[in-house]
Protein backbone atom coordinates (compact mmCIF):
# COMPACT_ATOMS: atom_id res chain seq x y z
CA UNK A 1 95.22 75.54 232.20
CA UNK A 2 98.75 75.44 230.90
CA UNK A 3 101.25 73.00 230.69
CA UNK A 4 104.20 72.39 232.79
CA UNK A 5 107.40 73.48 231.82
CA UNK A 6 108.90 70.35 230.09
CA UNK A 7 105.76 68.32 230.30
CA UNK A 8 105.52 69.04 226.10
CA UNK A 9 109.11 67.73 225.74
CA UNK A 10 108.85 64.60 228.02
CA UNK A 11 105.87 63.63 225.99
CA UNK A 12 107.78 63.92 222.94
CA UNK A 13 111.22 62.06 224.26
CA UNK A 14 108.69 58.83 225.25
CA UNK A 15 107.00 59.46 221.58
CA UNK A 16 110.41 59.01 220.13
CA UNK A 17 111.53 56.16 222.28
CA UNK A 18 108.58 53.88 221.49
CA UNK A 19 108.92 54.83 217.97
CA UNK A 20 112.74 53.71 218.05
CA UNK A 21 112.07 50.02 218.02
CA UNK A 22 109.96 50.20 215.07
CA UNK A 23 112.07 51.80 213.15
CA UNK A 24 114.85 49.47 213.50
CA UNK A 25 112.34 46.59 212.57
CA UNK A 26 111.50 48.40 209.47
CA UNK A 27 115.09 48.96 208.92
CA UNK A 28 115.93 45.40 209.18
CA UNK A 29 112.91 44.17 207.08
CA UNK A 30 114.30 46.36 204.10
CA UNK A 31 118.06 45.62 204.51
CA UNK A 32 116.14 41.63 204.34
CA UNK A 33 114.38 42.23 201.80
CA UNK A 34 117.14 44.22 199.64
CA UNK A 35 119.16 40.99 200.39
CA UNK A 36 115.72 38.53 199.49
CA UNK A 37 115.25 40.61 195.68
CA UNK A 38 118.56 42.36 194.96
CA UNK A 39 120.82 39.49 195.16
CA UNK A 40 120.55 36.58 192.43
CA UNK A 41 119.40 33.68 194.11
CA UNK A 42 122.03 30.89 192.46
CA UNK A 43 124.32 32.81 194.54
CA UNK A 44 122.91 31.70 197.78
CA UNK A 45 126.39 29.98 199.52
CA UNK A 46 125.95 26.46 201.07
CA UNK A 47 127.42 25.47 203.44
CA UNK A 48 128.40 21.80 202.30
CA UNK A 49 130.65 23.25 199.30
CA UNK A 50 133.82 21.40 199.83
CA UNK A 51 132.40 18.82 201.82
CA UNK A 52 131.15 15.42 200.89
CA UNK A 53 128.08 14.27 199.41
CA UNK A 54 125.76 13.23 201.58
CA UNK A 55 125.84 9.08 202.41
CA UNK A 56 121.73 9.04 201.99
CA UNK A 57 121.16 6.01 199.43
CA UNK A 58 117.87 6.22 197.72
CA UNK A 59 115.74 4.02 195.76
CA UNK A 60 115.55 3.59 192.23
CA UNK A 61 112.41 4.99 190.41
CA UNK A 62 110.24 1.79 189.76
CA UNK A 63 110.29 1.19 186.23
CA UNK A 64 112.17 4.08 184.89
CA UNK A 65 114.30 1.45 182.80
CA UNK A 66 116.85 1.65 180.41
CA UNK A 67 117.93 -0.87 177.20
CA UNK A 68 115.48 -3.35 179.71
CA UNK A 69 117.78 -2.69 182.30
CA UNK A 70 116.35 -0.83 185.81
CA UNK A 71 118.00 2.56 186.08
CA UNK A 72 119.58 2.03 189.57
CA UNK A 73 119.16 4.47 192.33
CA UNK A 74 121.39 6.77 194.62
CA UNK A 75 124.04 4.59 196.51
CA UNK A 76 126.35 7.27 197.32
CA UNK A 77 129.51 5.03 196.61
CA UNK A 78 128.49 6.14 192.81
CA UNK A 79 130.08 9.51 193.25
CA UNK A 80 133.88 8.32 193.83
CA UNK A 81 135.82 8.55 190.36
CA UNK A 82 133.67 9.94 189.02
CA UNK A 83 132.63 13.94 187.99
CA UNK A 84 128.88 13.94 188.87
CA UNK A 85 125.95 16.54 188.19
CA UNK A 86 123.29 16.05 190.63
CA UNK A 87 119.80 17.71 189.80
CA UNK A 88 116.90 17.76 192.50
CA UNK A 89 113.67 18.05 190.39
CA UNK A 90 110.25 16.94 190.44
CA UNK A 91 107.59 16.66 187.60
CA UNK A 92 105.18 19.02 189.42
CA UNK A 93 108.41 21.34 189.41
CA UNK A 94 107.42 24.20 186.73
CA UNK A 95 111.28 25.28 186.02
CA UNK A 96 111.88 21.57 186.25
CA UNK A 97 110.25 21.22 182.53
CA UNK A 98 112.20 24.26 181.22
CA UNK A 99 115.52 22.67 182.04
CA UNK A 100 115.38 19.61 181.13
CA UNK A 101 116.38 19.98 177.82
CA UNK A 102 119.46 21.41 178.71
CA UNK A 103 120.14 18.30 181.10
CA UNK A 104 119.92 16.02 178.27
CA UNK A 105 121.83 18.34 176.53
CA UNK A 106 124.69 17.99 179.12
CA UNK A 107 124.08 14.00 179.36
CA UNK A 108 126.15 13.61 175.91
CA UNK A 109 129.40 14.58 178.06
CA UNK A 110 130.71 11.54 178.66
CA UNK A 111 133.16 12.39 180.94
CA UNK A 112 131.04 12.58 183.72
CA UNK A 113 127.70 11.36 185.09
CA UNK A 114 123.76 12.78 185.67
CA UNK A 115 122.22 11.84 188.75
CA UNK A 116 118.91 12.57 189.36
CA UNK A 117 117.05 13.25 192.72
CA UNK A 118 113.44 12.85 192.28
CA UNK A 119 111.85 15.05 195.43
CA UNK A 120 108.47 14.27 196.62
CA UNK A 121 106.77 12.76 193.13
CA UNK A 122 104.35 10.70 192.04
CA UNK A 123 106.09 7.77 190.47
CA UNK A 124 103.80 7.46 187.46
CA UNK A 125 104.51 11.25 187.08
CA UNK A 126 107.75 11.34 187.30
CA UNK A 127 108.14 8.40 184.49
CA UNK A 128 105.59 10.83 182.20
CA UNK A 129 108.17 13.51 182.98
CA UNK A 130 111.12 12.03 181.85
CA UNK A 131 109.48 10.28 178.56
CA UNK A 132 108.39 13.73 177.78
CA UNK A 133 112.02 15.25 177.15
CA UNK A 134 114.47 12.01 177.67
CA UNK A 135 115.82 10.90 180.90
CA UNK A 136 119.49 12.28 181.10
CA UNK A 137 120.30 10.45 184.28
CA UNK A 138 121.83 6.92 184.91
CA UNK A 139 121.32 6.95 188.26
CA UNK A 140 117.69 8.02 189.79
CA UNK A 141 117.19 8.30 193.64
CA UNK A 142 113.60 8.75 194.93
CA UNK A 143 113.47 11.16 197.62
CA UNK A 144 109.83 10.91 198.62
CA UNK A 145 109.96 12.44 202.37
CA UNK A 146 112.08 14.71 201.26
CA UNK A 147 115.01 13.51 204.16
CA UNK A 148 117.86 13.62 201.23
CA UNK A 149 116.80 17.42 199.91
CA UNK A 150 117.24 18.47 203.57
CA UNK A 151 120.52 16.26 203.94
CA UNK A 152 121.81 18.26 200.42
CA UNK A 153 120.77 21.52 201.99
CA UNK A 154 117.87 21.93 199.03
CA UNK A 155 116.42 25.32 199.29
CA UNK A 156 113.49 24.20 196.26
CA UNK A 157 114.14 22.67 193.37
CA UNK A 158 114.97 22.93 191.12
CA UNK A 159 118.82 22.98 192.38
CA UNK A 160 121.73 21.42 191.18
CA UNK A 161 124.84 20.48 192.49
CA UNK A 162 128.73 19.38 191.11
CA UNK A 163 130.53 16.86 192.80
CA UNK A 164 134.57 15.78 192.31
CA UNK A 165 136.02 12.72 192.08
CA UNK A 166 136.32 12.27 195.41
CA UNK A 167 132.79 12.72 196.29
CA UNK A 168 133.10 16.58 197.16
CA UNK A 169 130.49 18.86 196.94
CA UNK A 170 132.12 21.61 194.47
CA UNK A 171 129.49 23.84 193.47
CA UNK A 172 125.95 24.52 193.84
CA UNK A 173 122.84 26.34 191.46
CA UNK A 174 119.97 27.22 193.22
CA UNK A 175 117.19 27.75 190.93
CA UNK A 176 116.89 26.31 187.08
CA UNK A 177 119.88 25.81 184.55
CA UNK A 178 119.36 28.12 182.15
CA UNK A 179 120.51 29.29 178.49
CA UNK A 180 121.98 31.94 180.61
CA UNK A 181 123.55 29.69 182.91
CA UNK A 182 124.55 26.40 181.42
CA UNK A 183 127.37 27.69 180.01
CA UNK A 184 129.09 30.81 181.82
CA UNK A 185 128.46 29.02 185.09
CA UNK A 186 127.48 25.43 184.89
CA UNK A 187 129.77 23.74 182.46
CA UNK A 188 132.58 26.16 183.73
CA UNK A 189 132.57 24.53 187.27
CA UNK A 190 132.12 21.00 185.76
CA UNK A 191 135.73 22.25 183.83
CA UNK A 192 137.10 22.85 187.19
CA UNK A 193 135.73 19.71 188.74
CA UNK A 194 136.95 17.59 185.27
CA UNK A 195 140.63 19.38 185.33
CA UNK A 196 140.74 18.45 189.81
CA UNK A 197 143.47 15.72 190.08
CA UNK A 198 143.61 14.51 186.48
């Protein structure tokens, strides 16, 4: 028994129209995941660059002390006047441990100021963690739900963030500072921020 005319053609038509919606899924999954692996991820924008800081105040880190003195934590009237660095880390944080070095590195600028968000740590932890390599912050907010990494717009952490004088978000790294990074990026934004209304 033989076919219809056009029966062989309408078959293939509905072949090609079911197919159609999976192709533009696939299509859309690889333009994603060009975007996900091609791009470099301290790129990411955020939308709270040229905003301000976030008015979350967070506790200090229990016994994290300095000269005897409690390191205070995050009251967010600390960022007025003042060039600040803010790092979300955590000591369970693996690229946490690789830059810290570099933080306390950065800590001997004087002309501005470290400020530490510790995200969802054990305190004892997080006091082994900055024995280890130095703490470079004098101010160290304790984020334990996690409510002020969601109020920055934290993607992971390790991120870090510049803020200006006025308490405006400037700049932000997703991802670890870096050899690579501290300097062509890093410090070159804290310029701008340090050079904004002097």
């Amino acid at each position: 028994m033989s076919n219809a005319p056009g029966e062989s053609s309408g078959s293939n038509w509905r072949s090609v129209l079911v197919a159609l919606p999976l192709l533009g899924f696939l299509a859309l999954a690889g333009i994603f995941l060009l975007r996900l692996h091609g791009d470099d991820p301290s790129k990411i924008p955020s939308a709270l660059i040229g905003r301000p800081a976030p008015q979350t105040a967070l506790p200090a880190l229990e016994g994290l002390v300095n000269n005897g003195a409690q390191i205070p934590g995050l009251d967010p009237s600390a960022f007025k006047g003042k060039v600040s660095v803010v790092n979300v880390w955590a000591s369970w944080c693996v690229p946490c441990h690789d830059e810290a070095p570099l933080l306390t590195e950065l800590a001997r600028d004087k002309r501005l100021q470290l400020v530490g968000i510790d995200y969802k740590d054990a305190a004892d932890n997080a006091r082994r963690f900055l024995g280890r390599y130095g703490n470079p912050f004098g101010i160290v907010g304790v984020d334990g739900n996690g409510r002020a990494a969601i109020e920055w717009g934290v993607y992971g952490v390790p991120e870090t963030f510049v803020v200006g004088r006025d308490g405006t978000i400037l700049y932000k790294l997703v991802g670890p500072v870096t050899p690579d990074n501290i300097d062509s990026i890093l410090r070159t934004e804290i310029d701008k921020a340090l050079k904004a209304g002097t």
